[in-house]
C-alpha atoms as a PDB file:
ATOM      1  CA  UNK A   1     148.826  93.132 100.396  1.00  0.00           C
ATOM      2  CA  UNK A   2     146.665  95.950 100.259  1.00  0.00           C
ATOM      3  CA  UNK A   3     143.037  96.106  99.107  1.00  0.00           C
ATOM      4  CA  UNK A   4     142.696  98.521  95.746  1.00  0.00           C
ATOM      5  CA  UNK A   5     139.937 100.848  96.906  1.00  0.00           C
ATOM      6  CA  UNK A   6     136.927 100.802  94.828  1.00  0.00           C
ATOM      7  CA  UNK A   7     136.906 103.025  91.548  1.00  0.00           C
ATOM      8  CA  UNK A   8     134.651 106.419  92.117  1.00  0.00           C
ATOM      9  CA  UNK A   9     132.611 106.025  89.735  1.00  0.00           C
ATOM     10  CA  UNK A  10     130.704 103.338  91.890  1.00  0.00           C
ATOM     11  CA  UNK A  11     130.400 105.445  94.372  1.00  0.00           C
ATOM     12  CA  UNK A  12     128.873 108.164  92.547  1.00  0.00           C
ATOM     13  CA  UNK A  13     126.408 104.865  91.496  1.00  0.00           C
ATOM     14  CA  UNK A  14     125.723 104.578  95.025  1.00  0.00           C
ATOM     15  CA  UNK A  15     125.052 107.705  95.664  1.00  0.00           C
ATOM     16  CA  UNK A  16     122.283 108.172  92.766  1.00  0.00           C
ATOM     17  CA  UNK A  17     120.913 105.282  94.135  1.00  0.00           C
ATOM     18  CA  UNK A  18     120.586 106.693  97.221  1.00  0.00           C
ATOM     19  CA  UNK A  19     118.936 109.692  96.266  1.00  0.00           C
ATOM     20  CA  UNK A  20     116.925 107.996  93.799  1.00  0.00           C
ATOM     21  CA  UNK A  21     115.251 105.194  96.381  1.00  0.00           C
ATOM     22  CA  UNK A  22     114.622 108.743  98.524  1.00  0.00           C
ATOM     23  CA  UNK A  23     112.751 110.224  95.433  1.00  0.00           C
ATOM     24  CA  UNK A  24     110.827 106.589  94.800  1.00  0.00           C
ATOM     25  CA  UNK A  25     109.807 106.325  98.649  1.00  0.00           C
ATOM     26  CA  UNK A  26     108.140 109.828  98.013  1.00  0.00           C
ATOM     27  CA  UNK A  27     106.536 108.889  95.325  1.00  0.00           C
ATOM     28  CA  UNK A  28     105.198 105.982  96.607  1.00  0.00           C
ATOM     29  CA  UNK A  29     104.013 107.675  99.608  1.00  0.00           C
ATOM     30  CA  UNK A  30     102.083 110.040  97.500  1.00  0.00           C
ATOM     31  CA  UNK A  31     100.750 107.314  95.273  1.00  0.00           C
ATOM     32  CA  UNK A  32      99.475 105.633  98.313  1.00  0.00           C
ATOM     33  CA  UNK A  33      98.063 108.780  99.707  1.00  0.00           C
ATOM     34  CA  UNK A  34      95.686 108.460  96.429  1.00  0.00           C
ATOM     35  CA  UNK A  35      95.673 105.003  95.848  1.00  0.00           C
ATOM     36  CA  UNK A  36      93.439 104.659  99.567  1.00  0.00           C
ATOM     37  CA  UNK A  37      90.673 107.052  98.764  1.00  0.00           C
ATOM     38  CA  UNK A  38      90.388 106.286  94.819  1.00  0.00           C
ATOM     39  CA  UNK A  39      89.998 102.020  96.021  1.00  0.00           C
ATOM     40  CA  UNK A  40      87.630 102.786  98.747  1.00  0.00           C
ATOM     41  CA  UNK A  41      85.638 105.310  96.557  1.00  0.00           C
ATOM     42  CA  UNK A  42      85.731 102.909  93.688  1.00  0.00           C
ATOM     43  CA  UNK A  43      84.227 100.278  96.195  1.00  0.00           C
ATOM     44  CA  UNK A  44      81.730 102.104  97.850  1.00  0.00           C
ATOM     45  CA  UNK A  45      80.389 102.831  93.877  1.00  0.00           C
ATOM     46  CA  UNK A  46      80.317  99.069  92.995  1.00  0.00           C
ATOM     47  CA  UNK A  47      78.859  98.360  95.718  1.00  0.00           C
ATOM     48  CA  UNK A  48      76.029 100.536  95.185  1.00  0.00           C
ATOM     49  CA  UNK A  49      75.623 100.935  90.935  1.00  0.00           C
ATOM     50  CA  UNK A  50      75.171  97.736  89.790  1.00  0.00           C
ATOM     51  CA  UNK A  51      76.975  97.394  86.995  1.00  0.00           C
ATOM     52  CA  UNK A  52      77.896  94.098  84.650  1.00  0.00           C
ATOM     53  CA  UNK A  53      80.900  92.792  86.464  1.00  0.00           C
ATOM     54  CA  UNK A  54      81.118  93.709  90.409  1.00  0.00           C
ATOM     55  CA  UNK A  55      84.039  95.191  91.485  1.00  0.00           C
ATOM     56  CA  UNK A  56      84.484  96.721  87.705  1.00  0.00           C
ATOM     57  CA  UNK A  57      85.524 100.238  88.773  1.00  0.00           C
ATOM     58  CA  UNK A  58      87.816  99.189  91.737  1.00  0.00           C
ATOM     59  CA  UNK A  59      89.749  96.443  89.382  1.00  0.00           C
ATOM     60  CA  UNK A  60      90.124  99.208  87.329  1.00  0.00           C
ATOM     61  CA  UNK A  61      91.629 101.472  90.024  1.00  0.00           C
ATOM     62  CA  UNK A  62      93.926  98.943  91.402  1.00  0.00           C
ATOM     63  CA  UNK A  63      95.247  97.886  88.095  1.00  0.00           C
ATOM     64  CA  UNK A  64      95.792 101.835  87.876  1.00  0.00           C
ATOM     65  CA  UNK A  65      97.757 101.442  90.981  1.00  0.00           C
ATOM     66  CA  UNK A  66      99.780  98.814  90.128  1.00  0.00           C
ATOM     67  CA  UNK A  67     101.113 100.422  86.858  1.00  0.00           C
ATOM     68  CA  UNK A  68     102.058 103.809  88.922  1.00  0.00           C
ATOM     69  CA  UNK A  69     103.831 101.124  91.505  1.00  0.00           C
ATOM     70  CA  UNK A  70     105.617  99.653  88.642  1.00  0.00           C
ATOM     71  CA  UNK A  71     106.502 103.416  86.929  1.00  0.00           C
ATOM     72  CA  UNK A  72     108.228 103.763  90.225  1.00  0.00           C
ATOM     73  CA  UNK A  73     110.101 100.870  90.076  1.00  0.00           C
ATOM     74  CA  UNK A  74     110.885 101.045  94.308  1.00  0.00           C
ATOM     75  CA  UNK A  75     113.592  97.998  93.680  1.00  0.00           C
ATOM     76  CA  UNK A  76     115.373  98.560  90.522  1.00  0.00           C
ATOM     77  CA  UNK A  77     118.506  99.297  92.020  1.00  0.00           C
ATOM     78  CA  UNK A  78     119.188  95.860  93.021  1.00  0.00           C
ATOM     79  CA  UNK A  79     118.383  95.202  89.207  1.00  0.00           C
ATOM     80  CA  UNK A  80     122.076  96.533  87.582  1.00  0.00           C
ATOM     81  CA  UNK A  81     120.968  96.214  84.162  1.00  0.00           C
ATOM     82  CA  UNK A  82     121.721  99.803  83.080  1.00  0.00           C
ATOM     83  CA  UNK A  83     120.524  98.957  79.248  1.00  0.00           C
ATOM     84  CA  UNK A  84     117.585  97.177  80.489  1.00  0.00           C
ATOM     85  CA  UNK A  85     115.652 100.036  81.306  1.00  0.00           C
ATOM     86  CA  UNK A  86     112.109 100.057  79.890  1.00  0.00           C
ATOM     87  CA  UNK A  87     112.283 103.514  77.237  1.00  0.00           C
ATOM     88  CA  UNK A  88     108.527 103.877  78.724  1.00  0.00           C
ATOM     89  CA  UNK A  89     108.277 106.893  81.242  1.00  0.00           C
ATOM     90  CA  UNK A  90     109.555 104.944  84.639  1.00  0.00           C
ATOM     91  CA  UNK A  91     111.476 107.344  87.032  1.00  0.00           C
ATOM     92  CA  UNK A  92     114.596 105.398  86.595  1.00  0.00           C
ATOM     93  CA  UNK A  93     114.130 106.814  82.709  1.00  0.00           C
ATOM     94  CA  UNK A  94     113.330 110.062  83.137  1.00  0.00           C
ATOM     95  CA  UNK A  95     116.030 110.320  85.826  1.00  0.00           C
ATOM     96  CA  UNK A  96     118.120 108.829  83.459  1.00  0.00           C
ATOM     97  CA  UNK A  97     117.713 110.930  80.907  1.00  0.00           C
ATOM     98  CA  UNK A  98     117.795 113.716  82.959  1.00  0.00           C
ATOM     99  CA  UNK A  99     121.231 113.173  83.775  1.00  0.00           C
ATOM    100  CA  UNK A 100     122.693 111.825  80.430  1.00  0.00           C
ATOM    101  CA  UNK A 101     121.391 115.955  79.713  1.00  0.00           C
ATOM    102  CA  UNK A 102     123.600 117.088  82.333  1.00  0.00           C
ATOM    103  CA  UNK A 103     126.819 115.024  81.903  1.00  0.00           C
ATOM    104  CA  UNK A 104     126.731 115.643  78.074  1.00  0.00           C
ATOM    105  CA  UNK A 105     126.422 119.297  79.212  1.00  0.00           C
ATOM    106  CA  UNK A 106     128.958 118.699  81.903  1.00  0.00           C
ATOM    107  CA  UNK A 107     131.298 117.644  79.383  1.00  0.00           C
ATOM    108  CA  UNK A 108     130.840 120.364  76.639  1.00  0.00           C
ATOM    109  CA  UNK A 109     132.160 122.536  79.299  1.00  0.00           C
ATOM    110  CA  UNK A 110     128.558 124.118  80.081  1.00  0.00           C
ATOM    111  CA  UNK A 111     127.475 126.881  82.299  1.00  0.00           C
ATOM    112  CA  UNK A 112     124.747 126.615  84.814  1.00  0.00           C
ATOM    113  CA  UNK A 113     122.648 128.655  82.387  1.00  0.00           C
ATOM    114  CA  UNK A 114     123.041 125.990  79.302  1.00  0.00           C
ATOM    115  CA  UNK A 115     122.400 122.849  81.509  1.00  0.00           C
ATOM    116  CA  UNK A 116     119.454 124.760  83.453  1.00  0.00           C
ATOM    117  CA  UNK A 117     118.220 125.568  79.102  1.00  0.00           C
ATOM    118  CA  UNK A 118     119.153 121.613  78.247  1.00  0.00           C
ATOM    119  CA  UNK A 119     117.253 120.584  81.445  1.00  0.00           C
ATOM    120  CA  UNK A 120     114.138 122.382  80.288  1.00  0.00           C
ATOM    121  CA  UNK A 121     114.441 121.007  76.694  1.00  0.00           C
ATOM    122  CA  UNK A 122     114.454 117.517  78.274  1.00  0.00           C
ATOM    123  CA  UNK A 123     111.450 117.903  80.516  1.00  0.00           C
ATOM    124  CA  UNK A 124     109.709 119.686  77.622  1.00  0.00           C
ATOM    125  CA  UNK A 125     110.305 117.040  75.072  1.00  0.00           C
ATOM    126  CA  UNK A 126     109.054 114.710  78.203  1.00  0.00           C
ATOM    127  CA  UNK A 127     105.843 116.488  78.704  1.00  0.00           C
ATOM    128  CA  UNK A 128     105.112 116.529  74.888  1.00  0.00           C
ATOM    129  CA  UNK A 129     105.471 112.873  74.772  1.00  0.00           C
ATOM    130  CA  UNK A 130     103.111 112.301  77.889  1.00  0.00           C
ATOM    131  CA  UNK A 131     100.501 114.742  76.634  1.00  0.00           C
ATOM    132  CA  UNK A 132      98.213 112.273  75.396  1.00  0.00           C
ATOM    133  CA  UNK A 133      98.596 109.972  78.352  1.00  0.00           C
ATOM    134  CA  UNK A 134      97.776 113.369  80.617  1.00  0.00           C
ATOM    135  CA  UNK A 135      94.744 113.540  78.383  1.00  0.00           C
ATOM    136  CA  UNK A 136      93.695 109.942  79.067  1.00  0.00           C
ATOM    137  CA  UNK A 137      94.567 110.075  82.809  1.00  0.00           C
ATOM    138  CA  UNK A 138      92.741 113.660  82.784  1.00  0.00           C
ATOM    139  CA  UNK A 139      89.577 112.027  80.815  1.00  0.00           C
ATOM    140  CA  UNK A 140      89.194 109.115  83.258  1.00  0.00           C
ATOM    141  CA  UNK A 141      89.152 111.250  85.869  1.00  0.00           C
ATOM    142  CA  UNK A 142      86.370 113.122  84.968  1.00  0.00           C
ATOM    143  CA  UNK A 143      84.733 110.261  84.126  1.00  0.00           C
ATOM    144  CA  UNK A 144      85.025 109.075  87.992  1.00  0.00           C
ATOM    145  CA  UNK A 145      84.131 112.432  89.288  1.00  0.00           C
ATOM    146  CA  UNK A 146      81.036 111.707  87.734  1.00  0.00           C
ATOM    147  CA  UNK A 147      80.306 109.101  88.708  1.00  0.00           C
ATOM    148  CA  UNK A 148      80.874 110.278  92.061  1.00  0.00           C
ATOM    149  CA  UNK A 149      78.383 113.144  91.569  1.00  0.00           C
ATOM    150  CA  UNK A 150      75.040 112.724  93.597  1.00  0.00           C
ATOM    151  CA  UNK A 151      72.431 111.578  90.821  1.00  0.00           C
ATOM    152  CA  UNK A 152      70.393 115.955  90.105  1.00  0.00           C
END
């Protein structure tokens, strides 16, 4: 009795996932390649401002890094709940969406040139919806480089 090999549609799975971990583990690097200066910084400050609560602005910054460690979502392969995805701007979402753009393309019988132009509609309908979290992110920011700023 022979074994039915597995349909290829899983593989395909396990081949996004694949690819997707190697995008996450990049991320992460890169988040943690911030994540060590912006902590330390954040120390160093609290240590010297005295402020109401110690430790205020480095709470803040880890709490900051825990919510980009979460967006990235290093693990949710091992998840398999497809519909369970948070609609919030994860990378399993945007990658998601990203490629429900190019299937539906795919199947419409689309060129390179109309999935490169439904692509771009996707990532600019993603940008417009994160534009007021870029402003936030973008305001605190300044608000720590500030901070930072020798005392004139």
């Amino acid at each position: 009795m022979s074994e039915t090999p597995p349909p290829a549609d899983t593989r395909w799975h396990f081949i996004r996932d694949v690819l997707v971990l190697q995008l996450k583990l990049v991320l992460g690097n890169i988040h943690n390649f911030f994540l060590i200066p912006v902590t330390l910084g954040a120390a160093v400050i609290d240590l010297v401002v005295k402020t109401d609560r110690h430790g205020g602005l480095f709470y803040r910054a880890l709490d900051w890094g825990r919510r980009a460690e979460d967006a990235i979502g290093l693990y949710s392969a091992l998840d398999r709940d497809d519909e369970g995805l948070k609609r919030d701007f994860t990378v399993d979402a945007v990658v998601k969406k990203l490629e429900s753009v190019i299937v539906r393309e795919y199947e419409k019988g689309g060129t390179a040139a109309s999935m490169k132009t439904a692509i771009d509609t996707a990532l600019d309908q993603l940008h417009a919806e994160t534009e007021k979290t870029a402003a936030k992110a973008q305001e605190a920011a300044q608000n720590v480089i500030k901070k930072l700023a020798p005392p004139e």
